[in-house]
N, C-alpha and C. Protein backbone atom coordinates (compact mmCIF):
# COMPACT_ATOMS: atom_id res chain seq x y z
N UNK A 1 -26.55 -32.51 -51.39
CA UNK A 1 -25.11 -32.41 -51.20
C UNK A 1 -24.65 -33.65 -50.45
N UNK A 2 -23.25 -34.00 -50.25
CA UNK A 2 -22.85 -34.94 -49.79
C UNK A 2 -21.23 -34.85 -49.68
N UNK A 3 -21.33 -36.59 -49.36
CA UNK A 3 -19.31 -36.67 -49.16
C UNK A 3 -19.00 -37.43 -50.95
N UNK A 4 -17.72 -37.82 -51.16
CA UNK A 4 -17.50 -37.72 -52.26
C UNK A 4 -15.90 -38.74 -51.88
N UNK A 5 -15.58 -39.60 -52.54
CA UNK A 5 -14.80 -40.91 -52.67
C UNK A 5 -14.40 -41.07 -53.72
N UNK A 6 -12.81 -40.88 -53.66
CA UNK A 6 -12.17 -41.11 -55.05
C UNK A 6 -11.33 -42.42 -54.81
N UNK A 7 -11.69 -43.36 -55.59
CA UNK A 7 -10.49 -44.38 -55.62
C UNK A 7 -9.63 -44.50 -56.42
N UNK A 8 -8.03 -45.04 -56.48
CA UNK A 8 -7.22 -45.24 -57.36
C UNK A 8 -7.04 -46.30 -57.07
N UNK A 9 -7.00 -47.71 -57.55
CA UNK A 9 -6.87 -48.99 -58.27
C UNK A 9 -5.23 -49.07 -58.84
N UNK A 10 -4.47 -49.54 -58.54
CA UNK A 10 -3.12 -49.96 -58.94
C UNK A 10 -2.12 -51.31 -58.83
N UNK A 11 -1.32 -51.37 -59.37
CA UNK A 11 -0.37 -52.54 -59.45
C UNK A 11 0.75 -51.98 -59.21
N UNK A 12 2.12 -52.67 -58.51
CA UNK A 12 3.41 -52.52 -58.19
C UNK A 12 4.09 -53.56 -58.28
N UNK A 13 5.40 -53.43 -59.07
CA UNK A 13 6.06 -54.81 -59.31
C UNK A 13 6.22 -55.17 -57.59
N UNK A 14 5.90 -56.75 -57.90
CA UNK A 14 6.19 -57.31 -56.72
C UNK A 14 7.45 -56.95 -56.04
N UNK A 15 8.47 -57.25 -56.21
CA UNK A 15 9.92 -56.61 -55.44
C UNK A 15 9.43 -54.93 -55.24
N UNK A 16 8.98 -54.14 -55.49
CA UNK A 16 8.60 -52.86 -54.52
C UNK A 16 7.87 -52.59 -53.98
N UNK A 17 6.69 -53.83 -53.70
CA UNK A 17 6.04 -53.06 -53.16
C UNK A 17 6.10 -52.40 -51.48
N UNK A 18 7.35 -52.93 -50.83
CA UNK A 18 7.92 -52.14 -49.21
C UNK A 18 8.32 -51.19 -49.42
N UNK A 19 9.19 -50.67 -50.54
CA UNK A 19 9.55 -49.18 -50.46
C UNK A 19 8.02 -48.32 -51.06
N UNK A 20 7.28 -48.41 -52.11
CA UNK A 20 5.91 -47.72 -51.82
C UNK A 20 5.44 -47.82 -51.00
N UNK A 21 5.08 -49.21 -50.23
CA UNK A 21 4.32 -48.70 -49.65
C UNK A 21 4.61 -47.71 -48.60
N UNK A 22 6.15 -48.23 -48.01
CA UNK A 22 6.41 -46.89 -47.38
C UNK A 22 6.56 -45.45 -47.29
N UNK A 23 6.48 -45.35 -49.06
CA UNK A 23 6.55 -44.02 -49.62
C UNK A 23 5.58 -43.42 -49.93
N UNK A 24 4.30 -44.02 -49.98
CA UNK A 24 2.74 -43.71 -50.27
C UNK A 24 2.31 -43.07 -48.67
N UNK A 25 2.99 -43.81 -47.85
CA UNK A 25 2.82 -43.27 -46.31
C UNK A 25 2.97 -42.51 -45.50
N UNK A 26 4.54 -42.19 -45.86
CA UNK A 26 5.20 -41.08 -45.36
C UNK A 26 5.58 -39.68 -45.98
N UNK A 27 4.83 -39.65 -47.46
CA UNK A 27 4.27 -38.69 -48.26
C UNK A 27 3.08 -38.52 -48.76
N UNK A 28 2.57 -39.47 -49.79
CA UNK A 28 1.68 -39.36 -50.52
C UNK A 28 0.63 -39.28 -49.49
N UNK A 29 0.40 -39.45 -48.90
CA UNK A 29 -1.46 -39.54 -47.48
C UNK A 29 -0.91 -38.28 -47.17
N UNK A 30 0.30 -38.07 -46.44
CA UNK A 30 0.21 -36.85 -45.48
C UNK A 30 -0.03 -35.33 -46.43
N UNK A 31 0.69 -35.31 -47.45
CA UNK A 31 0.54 -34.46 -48.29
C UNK A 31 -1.37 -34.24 -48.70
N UNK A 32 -2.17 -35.48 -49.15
CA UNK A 32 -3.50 -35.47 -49.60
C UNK A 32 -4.12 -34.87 -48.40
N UNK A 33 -4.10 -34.98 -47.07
CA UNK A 33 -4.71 -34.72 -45.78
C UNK A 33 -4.75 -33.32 -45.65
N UNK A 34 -3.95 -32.50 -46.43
CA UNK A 34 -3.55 -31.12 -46.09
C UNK A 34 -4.32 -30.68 -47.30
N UNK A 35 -4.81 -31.00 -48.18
CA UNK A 35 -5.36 -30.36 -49.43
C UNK A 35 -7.09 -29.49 -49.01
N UNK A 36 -7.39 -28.60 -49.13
CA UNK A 36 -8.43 -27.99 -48.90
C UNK A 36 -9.59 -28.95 -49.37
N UNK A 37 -10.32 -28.86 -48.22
CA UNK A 37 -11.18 -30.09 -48.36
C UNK A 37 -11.27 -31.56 -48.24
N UNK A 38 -10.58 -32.10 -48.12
CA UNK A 38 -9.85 -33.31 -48.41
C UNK A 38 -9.87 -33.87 -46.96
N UNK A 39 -10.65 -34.71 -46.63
CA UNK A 39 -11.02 -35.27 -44.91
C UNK A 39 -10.59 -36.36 -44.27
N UNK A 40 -9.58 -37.45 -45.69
CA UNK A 40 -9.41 -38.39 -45.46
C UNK A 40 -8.33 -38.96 -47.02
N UNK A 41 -7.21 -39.94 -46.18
CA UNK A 41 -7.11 -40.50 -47.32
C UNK A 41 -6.42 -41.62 -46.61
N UNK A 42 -6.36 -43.02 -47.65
CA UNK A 42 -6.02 -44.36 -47.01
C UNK A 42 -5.08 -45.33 -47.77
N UNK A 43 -4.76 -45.93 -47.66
CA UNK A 43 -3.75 -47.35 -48.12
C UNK A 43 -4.18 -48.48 -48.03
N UNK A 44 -4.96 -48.98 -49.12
CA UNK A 44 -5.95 -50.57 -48.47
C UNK A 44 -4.49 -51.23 -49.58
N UNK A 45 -4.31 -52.70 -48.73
CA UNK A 45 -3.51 -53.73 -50.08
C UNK A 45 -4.53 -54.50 -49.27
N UNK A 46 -4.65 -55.76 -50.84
CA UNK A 46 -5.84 -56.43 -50.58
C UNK A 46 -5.09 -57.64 -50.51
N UNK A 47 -6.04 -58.74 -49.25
CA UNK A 47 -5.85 -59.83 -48.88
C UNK A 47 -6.23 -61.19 -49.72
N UNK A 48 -5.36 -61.23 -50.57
CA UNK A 48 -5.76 -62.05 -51.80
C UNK A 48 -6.33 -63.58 -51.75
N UNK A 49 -5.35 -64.56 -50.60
CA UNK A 49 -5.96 -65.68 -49.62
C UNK A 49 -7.73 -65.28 -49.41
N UNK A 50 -7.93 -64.26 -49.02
CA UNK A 50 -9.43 -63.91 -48.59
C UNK A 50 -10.22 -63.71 -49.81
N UNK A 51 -9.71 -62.73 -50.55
CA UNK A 51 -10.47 -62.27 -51.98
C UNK A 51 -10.27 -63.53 -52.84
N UNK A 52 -9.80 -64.54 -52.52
CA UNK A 52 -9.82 -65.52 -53.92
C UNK A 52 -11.20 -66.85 -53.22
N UNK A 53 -11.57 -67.00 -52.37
CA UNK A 53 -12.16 -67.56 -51.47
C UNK A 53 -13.40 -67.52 -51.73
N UNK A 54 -14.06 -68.20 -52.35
CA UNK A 54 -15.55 -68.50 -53.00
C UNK A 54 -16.41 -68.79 -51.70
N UNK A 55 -17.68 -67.90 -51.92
CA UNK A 55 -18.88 -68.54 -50.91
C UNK A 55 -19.79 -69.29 -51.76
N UNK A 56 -21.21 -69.59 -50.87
CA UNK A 56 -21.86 -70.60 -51.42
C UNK A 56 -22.39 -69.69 -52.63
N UNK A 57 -22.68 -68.11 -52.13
CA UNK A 57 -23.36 -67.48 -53.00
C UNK A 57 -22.46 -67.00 -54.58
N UNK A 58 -21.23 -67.04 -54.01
CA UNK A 58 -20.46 -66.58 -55.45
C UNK A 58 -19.86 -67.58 -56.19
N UNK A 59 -19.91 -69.08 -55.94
CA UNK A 59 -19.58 -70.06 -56.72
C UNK A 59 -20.09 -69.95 -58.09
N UNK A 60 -21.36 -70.13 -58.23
CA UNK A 60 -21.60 -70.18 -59.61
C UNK A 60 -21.73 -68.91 -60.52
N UNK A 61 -21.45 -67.87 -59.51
CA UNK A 61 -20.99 -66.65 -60.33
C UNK A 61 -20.10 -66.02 -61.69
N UNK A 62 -20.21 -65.51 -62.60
CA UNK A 62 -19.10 -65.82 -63.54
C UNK A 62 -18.78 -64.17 -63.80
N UNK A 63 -19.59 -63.25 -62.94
CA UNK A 63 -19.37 -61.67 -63.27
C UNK A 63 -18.25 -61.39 -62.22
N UNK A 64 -17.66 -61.97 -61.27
CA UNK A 64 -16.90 -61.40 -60.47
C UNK A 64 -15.72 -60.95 -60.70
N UNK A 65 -15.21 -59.47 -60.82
CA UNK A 65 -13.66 -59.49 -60.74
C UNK A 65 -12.83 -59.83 -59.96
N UNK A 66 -11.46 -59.82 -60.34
CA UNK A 66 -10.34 -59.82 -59.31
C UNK A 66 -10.66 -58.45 -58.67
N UNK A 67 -9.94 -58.72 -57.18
CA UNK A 67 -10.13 -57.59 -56.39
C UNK A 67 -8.62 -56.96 -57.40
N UNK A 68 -8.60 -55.54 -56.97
CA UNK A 68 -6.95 -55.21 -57.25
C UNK A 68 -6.20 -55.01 -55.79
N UNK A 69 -4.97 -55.16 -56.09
CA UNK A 69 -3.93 -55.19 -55.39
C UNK A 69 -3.70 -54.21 -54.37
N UNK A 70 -3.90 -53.11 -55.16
CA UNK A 70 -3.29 -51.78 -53.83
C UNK A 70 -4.85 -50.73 -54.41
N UNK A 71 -5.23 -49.71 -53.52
CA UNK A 71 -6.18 -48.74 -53.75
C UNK A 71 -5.65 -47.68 -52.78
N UNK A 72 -5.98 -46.95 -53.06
CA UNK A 72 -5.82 -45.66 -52.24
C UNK A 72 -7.49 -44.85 -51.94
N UNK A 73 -8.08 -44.49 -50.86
CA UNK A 73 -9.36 -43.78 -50.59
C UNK A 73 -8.74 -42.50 -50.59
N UNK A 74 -9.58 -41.55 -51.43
CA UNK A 74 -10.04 -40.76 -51.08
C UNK A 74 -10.88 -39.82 -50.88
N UNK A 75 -10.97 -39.34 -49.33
CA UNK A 75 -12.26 -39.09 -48.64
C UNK A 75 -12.20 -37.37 -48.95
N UNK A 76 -13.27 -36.72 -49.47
CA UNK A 76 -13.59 -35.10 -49.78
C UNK A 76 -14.86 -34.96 -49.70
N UNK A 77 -15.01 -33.30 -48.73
CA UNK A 77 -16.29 -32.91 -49.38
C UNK A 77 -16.70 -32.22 -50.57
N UNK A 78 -16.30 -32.13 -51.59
CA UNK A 78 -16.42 -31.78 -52.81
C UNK A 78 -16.28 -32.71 -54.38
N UNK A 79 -16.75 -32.58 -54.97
CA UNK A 79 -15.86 -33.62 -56.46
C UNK A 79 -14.49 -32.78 -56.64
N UNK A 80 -14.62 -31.10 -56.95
CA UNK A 80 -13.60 -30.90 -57.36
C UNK A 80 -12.41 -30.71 -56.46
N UNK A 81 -12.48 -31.21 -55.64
CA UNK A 81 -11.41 -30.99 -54.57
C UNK A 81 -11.38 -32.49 -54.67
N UNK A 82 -11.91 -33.54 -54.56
CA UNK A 82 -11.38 -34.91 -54.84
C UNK A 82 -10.88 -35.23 -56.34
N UNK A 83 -11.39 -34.57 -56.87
CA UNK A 83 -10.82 -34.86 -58.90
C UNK A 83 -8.92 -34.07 -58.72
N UNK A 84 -9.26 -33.25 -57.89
CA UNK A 84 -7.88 -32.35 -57.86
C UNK A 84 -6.97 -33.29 -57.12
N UNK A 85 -6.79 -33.69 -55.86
CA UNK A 85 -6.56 -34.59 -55.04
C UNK A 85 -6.18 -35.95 -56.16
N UNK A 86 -6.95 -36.47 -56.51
CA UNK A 86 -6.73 -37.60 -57.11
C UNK A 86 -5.77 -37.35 -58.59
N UNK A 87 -5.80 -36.26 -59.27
CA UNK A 87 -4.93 -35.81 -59.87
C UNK A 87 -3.17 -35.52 -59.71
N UNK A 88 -3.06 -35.24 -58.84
CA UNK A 88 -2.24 -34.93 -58.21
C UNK A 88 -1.40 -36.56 -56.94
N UNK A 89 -2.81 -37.14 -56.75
CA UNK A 89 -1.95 -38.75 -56.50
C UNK A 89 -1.75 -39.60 -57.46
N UNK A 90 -2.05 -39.50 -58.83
CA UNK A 90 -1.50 -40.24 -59.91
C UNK A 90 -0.31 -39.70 -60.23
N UNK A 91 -0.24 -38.37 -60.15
CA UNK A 91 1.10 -38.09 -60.63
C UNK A 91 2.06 -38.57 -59.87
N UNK A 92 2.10 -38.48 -58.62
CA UNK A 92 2.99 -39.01 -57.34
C UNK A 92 3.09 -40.92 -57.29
N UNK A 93 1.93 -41.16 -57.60
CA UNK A 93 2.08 -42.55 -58.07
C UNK A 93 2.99 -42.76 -59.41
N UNK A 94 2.70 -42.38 -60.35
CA UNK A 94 3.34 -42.22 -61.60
C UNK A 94 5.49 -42.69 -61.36
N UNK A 95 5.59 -41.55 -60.33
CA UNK A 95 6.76 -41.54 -59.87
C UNK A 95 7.13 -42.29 -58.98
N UNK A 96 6.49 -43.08 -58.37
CA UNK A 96 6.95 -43.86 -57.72
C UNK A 96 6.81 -45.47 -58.23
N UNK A 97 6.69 -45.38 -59.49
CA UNK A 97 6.77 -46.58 -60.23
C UNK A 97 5.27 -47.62 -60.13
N UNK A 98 3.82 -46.73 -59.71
CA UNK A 98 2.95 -47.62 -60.11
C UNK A 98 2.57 -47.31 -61.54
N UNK A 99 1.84 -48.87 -61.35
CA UNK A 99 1.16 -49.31 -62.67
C UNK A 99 0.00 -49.44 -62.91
N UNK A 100 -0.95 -49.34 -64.11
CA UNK A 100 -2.21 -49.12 -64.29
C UNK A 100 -3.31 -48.38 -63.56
N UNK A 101 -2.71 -47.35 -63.13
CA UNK A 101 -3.74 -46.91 -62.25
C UNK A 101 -4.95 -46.58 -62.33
N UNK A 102 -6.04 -46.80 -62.27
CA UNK A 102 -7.38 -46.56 -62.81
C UNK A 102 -8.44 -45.96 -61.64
N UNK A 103 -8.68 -44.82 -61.56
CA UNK A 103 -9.52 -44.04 -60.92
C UNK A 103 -11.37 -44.36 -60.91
N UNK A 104 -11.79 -44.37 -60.00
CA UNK A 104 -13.48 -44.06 -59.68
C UNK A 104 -14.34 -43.36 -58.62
N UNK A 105 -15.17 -42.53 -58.95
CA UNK A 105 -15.36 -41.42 -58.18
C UNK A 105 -16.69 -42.13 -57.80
N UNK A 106 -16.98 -41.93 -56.68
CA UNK A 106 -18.18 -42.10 -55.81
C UNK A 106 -18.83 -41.40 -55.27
N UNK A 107 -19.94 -40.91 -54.98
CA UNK A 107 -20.60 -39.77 -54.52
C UNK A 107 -21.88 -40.01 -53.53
N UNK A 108 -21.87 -39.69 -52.18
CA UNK A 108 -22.85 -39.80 -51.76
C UNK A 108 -23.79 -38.73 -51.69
N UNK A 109 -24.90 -38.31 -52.40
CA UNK A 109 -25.73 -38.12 -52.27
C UNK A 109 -27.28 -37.72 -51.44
N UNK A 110 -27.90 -36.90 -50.33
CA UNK A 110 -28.98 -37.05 -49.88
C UNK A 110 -29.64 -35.98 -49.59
N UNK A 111 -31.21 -35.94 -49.13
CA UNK A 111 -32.08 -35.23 -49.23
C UNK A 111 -32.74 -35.51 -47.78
N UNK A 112 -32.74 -34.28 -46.92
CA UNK A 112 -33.51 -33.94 -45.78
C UNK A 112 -34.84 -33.84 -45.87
N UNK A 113 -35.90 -34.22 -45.60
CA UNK A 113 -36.97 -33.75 -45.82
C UNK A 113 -37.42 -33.19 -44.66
N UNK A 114 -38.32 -31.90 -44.87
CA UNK A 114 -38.79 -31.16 -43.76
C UNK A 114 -39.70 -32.09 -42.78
């Protein structure tokens, strides 16, 4: 058994992204925090100056993506309480005018041994 990490991956036309983000904040988290199970949820926007910034090791790299723009965490102890959760923040995203949103579930996993 374990914890369990849902991400949503998105885009926002540039001119909105201050009213989402303020609206992802002062609804969308507080609302996810209250969902049964549900232990955590977050607002990363990514620092693109930083993410575009080659080291010695990723120069000659050619597999790297772009980071994306905005993500949302979220933290559950369950899948189906994070699949539900994350269901329910696309739709709220949906309405608040993001774009492409693309989901990935993460799962941690582990084993006690006696």
């Amino acid at each position: 058994a374990g914890g369990v990490l849902v991400t949503l991956r998105f885009d926002v036309a540039p001119d909105a992204g201050g009213e989402i983000s303020g609206r992802i904040c002062s609804s969308v988290l507080p609302a996810l925090v209250t969902m049964p199970q549900v232990v955590g949820a977050h607002l990363c926007l990514t620092n693109n100056l930083a993410s575009a910034a080659r080291t010695t090791e990723s120069r000659e790299r050619t597999d790297i993506l772009a980071a994306p723009e905005w993500i949302i965490l979220i933290e559950a102890c369950g899948e189906a309480a994070a699949e539900g959760a994350a269901t329910s923040t696309e739709a709220a995203l949906a309405g608040l005018g993001a774009r492409s949103v693309v989901p990935g579930l993460y799962r941690l996993d582990f084993d006690l041994l006696a």
